[in-house]
Protein backbone atom coordinates (compact mmCIF):
# COMPACT_ATOMS: atom_id res chain seq x y z
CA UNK A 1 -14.28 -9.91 0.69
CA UNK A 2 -14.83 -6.39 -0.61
CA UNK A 3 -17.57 -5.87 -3.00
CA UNK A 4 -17.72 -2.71 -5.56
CA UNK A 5 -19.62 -1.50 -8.63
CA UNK A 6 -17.09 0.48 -10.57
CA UNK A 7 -18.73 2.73 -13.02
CA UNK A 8 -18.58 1.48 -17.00
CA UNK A 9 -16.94 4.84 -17.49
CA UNK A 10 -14.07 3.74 -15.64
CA UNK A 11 -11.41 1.78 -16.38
CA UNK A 12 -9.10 1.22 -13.48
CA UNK A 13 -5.98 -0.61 -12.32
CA UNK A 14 -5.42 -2.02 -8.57
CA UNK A 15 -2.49 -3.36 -7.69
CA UNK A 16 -0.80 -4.98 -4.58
CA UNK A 17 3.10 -5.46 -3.94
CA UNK A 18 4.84 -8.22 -1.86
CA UNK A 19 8.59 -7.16 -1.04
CA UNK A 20 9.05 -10.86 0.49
CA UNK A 21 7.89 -12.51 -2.95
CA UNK A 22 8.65 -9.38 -5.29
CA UNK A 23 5.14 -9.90 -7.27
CA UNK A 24 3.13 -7.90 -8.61
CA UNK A 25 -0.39 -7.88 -8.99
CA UNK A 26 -2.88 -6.04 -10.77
CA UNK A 27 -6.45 -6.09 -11.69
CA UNK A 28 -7.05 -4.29 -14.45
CA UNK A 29 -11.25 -3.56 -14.18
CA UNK A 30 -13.03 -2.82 -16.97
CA UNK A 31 -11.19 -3.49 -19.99
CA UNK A 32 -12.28 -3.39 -23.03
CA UNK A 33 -12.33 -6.79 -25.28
CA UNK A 34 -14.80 -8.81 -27.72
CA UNK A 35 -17.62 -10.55 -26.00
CA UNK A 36 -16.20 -14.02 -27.28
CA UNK A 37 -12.21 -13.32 -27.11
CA UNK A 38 -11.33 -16.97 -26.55
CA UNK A 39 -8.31 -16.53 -24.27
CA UNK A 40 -7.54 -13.18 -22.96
CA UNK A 41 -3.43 -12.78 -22.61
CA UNK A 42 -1.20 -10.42 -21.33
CA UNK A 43 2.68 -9.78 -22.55
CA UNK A 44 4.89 -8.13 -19.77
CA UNK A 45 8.30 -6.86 -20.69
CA UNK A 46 9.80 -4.68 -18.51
CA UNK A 47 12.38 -1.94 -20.36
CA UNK A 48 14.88 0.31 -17.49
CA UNK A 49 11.64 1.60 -14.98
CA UNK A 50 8.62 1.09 -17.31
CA UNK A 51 6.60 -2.15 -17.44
CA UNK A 52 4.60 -2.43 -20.43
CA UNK A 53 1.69 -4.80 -20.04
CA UNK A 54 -0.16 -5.29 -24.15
CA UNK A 55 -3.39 -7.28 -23.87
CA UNK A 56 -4.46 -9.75 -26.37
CA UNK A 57 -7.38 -11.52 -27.01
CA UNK A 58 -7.36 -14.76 -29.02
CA UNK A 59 -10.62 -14.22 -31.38
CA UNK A 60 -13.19 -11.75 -32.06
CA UNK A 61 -15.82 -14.60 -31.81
CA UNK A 62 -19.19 -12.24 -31.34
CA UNK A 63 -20.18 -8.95 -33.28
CA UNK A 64 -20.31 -6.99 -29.78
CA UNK A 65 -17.68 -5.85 -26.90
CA UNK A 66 -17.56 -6.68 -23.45
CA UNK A 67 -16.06 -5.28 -20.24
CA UNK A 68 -13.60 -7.60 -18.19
CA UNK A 69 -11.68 -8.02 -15.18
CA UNK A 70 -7.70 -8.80 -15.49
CA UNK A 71 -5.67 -10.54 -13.21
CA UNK A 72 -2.05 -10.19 -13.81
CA UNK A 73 0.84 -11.17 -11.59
CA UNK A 74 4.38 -10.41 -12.28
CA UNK A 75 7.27 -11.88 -10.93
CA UNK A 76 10.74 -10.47 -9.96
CA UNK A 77 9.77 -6.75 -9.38
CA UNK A 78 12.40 -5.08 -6.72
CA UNK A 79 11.10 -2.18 -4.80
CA UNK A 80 11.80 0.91 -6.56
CA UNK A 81 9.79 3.45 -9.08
CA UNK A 82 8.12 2.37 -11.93
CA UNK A 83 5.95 3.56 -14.67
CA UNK A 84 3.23 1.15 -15.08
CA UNK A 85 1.86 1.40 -18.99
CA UNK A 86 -1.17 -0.82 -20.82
CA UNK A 87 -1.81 -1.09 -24.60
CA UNK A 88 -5.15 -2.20 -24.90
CA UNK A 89 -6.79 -3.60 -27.94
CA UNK A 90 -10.12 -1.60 -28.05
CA UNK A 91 -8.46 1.79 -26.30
CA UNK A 92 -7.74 3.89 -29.73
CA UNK A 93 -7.39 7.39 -29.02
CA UNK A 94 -8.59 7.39 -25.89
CA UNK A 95 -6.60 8.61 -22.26
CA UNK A 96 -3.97 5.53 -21.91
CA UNK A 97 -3.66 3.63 -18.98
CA UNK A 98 -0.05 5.00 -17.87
CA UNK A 99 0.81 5.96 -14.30
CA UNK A 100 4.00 6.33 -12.06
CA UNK A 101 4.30 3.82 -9.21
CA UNK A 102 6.50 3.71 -5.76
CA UNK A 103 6.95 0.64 -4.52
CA UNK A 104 9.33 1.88 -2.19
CA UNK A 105 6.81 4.11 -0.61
CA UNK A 106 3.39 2.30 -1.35
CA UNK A 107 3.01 -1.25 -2.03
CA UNK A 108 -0.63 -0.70 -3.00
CA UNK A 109 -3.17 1.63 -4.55
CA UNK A 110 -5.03 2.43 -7.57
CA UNK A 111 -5.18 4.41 -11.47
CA UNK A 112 -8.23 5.08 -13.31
CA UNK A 113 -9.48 7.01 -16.43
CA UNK A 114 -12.56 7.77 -17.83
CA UNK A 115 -13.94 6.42 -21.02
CA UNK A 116 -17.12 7.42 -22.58
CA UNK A 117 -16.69 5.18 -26.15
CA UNK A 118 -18.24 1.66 -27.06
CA UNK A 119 -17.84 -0.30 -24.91
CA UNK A 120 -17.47 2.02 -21.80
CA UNK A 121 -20.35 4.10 -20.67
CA UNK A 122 -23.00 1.88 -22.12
């Protein structure tokens, strides 16, 4: 496999697209939760062309916050445009993660901003 060191200033979202399966799925790198969040959830709901993905966490167990990786697959996605939009928990004010997809045209690529607050750029 591929290995990468993405920068703590970034937090970025891959994602993948099979048109035989019509999933979704993304890795969201680098988000931002408590370093003892019990379970860490997503809720999908998809509204016209915009998928809104809100991540939970199920505790603030430790006095400190912690990068993560996020799988997330979604099922029954038909090729077309989308606009791909996270709420995270710890993301206040800073540059959301919202960006137009294709799936038409590209069934893969990438969407990153930069974060310099607690606990990016550490």
């Amino acid at each position: 496999g591929i290995s990468y060191e993405l920068a703590d200033t970034l937090s970025c979202v891959y994602y993948l697209y099979n048109n035989t399966t019509k999933e979704l799925s993304l890795i969201h790198s680098n988000s931002g939760f408590n370093c003892c969040p019990g379970k860490l959830t997503a809720n999908i709901t998809t509204s016209q062309d915009t998928v809104l993905i809100r991540e939970y966490e199920k505790e603030q167990g430790c006095d400190c916050n912690c990068l993560y990786d996020l799988y997330i697959s979604i099922q029954g996605i038909d090729e077309g445009e989308y606009i791909i939009r996270f709420i995270e928990p710890y993301a206040d004010g800073m540059e959301e993660l919202i960006f137009p997809i294709n799936l038409a045209e590209n069934i893969s690529g990438s969407y990153c901003v930069a974060r310099k607050n607690y606990p990016w750029g550490i």
